[in-house]
N, C-alpha and C. Protein backbone atom coordinates (compact mmCIF):
# COMPACT_ATOMS: atom_id res chain seq x y z
N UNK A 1 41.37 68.34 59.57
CA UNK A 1 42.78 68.29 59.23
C UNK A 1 43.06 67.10 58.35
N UNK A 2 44.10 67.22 57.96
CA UNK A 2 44.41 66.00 56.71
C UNK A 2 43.87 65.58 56.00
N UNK A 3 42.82 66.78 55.03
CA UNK A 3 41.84 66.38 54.22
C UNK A 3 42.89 66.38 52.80
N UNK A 4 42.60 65.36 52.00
CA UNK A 4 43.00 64.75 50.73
C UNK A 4 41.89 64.37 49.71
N UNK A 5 42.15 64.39 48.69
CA UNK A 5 40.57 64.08 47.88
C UNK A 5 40.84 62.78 47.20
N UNK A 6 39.70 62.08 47.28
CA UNK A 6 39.78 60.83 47.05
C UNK A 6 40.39 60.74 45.17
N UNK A 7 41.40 59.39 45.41
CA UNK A 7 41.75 58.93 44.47
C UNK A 7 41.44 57.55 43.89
N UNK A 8 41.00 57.43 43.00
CA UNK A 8 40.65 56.38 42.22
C UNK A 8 39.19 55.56 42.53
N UNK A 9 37.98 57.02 42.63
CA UNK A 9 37.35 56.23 42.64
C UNK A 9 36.36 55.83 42.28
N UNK A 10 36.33 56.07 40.85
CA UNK A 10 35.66 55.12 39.95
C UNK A 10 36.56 53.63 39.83
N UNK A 11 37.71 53.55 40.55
CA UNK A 11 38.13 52.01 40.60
C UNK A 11 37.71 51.55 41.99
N UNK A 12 37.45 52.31 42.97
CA UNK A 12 36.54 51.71 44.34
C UNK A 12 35.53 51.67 43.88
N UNK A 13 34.54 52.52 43.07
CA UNK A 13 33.23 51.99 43.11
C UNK A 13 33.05 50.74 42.40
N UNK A 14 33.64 50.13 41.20
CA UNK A 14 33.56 49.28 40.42
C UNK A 14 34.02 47.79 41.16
N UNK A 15 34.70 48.02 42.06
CA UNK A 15 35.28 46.61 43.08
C UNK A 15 34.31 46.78 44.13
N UNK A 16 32.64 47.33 44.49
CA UNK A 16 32.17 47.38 45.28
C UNK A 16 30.98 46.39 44.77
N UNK A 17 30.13 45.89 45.54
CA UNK A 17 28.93 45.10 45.07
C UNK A 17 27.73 45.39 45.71
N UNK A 18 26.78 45.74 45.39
CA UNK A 18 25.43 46.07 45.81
C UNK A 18 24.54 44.78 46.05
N UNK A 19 24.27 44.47 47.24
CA UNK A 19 23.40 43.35 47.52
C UNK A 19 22.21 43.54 48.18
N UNK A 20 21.45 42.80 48.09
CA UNK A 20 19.54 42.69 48.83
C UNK A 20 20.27 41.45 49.79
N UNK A 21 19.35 41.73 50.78
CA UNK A 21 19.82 40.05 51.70
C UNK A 21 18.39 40.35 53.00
N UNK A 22 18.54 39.18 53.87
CA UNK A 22 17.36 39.53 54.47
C UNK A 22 18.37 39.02 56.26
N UNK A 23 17.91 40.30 56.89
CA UNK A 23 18.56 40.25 58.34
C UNK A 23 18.42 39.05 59.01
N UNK A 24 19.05 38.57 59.93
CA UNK A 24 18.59 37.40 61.09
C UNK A 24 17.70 37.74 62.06
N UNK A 25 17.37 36.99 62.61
CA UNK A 25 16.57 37.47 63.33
C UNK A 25 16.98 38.41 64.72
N UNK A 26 18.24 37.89 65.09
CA UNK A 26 18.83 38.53 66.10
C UNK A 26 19.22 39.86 65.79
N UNK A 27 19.41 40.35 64.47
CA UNK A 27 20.01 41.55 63.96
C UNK A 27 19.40 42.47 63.55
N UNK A 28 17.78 41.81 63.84
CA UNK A 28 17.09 42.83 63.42
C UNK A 28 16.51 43.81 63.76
N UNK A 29 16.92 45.26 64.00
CA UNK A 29 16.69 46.28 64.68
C UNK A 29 15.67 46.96 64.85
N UNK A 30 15.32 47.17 63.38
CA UNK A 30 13.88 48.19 63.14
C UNK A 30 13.08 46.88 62.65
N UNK A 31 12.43 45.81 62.74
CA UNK A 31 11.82 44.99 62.65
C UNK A 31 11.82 44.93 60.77
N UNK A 32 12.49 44.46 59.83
CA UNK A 32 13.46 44.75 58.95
C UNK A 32 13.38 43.47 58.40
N UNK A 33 12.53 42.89 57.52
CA UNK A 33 13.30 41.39 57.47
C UNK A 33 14.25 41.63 56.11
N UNK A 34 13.96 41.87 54.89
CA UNK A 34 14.89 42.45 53.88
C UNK A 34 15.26 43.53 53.50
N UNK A 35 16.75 43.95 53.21
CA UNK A 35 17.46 45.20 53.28
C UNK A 35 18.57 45.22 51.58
N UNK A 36 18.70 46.00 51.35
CA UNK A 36 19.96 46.47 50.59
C UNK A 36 20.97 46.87 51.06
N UNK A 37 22.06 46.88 50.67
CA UNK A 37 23.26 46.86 50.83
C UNK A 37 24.89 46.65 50.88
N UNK A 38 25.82 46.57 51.51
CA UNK A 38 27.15 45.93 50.95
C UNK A 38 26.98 45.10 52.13
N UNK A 39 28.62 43.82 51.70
CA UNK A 39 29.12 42.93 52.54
C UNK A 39 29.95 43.60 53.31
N UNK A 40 29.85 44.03 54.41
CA UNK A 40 31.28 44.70 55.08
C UNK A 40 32.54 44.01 54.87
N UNK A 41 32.17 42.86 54.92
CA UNK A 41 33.97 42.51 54.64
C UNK A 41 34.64 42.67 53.41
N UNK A 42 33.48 42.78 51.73
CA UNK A 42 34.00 43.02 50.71
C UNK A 42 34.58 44.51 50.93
N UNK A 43 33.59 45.44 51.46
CA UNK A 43 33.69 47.10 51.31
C UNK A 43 34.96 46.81 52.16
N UNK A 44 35.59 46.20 53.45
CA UNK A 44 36.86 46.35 54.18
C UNK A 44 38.12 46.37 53.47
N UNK A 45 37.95 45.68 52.26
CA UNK A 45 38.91 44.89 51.18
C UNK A 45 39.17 46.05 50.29
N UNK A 46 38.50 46.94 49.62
CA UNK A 46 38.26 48.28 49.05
C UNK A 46 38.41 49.46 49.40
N UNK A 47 37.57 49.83 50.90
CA UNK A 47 37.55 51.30 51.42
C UNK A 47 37.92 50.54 52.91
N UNK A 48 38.46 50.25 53.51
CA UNK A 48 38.73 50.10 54.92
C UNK A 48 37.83 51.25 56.09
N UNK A 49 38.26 52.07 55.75
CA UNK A 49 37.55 53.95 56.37
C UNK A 49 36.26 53.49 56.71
N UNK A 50 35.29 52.79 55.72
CA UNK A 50 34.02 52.90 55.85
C UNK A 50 33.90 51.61 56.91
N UNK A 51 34.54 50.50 56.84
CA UNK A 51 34.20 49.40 58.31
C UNK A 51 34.49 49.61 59.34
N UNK A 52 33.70 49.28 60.39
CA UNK A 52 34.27 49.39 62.22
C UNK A 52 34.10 48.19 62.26
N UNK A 53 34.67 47.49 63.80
CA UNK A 53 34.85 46.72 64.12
C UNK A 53 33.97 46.68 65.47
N UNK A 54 33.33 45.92 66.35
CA UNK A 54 33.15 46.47 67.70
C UNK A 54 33.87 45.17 68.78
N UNK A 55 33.51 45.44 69.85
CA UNK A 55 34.30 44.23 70.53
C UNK A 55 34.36 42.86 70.29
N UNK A 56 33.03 42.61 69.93
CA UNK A 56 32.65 41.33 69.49
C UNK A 56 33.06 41.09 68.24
N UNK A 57 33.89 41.72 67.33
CA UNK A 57 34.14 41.28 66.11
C UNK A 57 33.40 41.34 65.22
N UNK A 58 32.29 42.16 65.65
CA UNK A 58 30.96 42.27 64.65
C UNK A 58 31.29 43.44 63.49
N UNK A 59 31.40 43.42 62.09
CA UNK A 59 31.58 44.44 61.57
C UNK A 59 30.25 45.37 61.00
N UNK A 60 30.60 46.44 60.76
CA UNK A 60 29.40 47.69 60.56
C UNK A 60 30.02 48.40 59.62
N UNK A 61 29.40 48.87 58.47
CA UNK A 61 29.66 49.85 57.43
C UNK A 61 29.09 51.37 57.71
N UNK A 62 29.49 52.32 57.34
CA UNK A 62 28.88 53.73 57.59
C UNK A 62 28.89 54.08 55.92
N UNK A 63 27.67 53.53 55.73
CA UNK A 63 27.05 54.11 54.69
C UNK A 63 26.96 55.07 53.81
N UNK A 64 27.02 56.28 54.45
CA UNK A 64 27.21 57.50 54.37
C UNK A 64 28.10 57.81 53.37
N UNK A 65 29.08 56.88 53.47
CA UNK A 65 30.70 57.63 53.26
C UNK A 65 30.84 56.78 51.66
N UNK A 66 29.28 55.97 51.17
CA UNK A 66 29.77 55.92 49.92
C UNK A 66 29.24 57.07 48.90
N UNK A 67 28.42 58.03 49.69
CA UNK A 67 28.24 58.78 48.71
C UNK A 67 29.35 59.65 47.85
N UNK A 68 30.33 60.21 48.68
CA UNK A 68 31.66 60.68 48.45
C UNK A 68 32.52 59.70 47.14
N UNK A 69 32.35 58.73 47.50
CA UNK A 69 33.08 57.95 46.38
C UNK A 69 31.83 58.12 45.12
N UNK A 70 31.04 57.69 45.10
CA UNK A 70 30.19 57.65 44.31
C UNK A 70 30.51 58.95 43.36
N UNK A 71 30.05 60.40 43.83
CA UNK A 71 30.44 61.40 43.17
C UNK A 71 31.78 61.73 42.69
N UNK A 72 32.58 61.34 43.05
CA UNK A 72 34.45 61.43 42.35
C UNK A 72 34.58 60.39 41.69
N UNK A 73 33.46 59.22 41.52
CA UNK A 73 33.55 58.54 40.35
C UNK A 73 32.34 59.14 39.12
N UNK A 74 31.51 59.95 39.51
CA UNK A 74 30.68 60.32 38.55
C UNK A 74 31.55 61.12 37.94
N UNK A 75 32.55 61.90 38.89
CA UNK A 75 33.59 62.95 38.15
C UNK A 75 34.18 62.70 37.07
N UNK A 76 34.96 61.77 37.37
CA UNK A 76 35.97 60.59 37.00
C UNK A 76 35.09 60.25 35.34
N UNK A 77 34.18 59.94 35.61
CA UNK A 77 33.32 59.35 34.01
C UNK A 77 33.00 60.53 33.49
N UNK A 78 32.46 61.14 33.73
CA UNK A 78 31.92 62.66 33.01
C UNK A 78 33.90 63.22 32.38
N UNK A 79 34.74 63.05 33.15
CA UNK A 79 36.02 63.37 32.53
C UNK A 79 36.49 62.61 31.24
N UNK A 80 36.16 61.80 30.96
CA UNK A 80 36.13 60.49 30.28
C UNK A 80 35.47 60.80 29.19
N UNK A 81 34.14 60.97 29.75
CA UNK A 81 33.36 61.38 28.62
C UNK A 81 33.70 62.69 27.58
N UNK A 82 34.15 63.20 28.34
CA UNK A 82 34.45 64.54 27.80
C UNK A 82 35.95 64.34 26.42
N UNK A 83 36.34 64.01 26.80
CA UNK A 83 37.84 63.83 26.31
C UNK A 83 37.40 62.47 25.25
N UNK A 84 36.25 62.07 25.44
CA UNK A 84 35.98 60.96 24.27
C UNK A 84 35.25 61.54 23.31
N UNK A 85 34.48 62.64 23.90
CA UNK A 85 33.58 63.98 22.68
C UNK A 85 35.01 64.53 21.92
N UNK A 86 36.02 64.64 22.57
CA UNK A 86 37.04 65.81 21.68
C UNK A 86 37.50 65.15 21.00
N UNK A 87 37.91 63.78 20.90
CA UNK A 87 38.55 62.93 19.98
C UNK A 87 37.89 62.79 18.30
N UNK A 88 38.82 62.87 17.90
CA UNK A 88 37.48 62.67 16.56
C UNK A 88 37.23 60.88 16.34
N UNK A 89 36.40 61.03 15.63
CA UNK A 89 36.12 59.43 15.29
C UNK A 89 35.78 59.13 14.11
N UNK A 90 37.04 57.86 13.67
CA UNK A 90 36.80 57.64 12.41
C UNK A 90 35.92 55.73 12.31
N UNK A 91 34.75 56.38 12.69
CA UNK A 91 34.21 55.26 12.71
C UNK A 91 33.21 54.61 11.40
N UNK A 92 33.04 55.39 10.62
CA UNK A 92 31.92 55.55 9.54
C UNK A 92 32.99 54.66 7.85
């Protein structure tokens, strides 16, 4: 229920940042010392949806949910692109 299609987001993906970092030791689950990924608190600032919180104040991203943005921004550019082919260009 209350499905809506994402808006603007080739301007969420572009305010997002892709980082390498290397786990603590306490955090490290699958024995993991360096990983890729976002800052949850930047992605909270951007997509809220994608951070949880748990009791401890610890935040967690669901990953998952940037693929969705990702593709309605590939949309988003391929639209762009398109409408920049029809234009003529007096560049010469």
């Amino acid at each position: 229920e209350n499905i809506k299609p994402i808006e603007s987001a080739l301007d969420k993906a572009m305010k997002l940042q892709g980082v390498t970092f290397d786990w603590k030791q306490n955090d490290n689950i699958l024995s993991i010392k360096q990983d890729i990924g976002f800052i949850a608190q930047d992605v909270q600032e951007v997509i809220p949806e994608l951070v949880r919180e748990n009791e401890d104040g610890m935040l967690s991203m669901r990953h998952q949910g940037i693929a969705p943005i990702l593709l309605e921004a590939i949309k988003e550019l391929k639209a762009e692109i398109e409408e920049l082919k029809c234009k003529s260009c007096n560049c010469k």
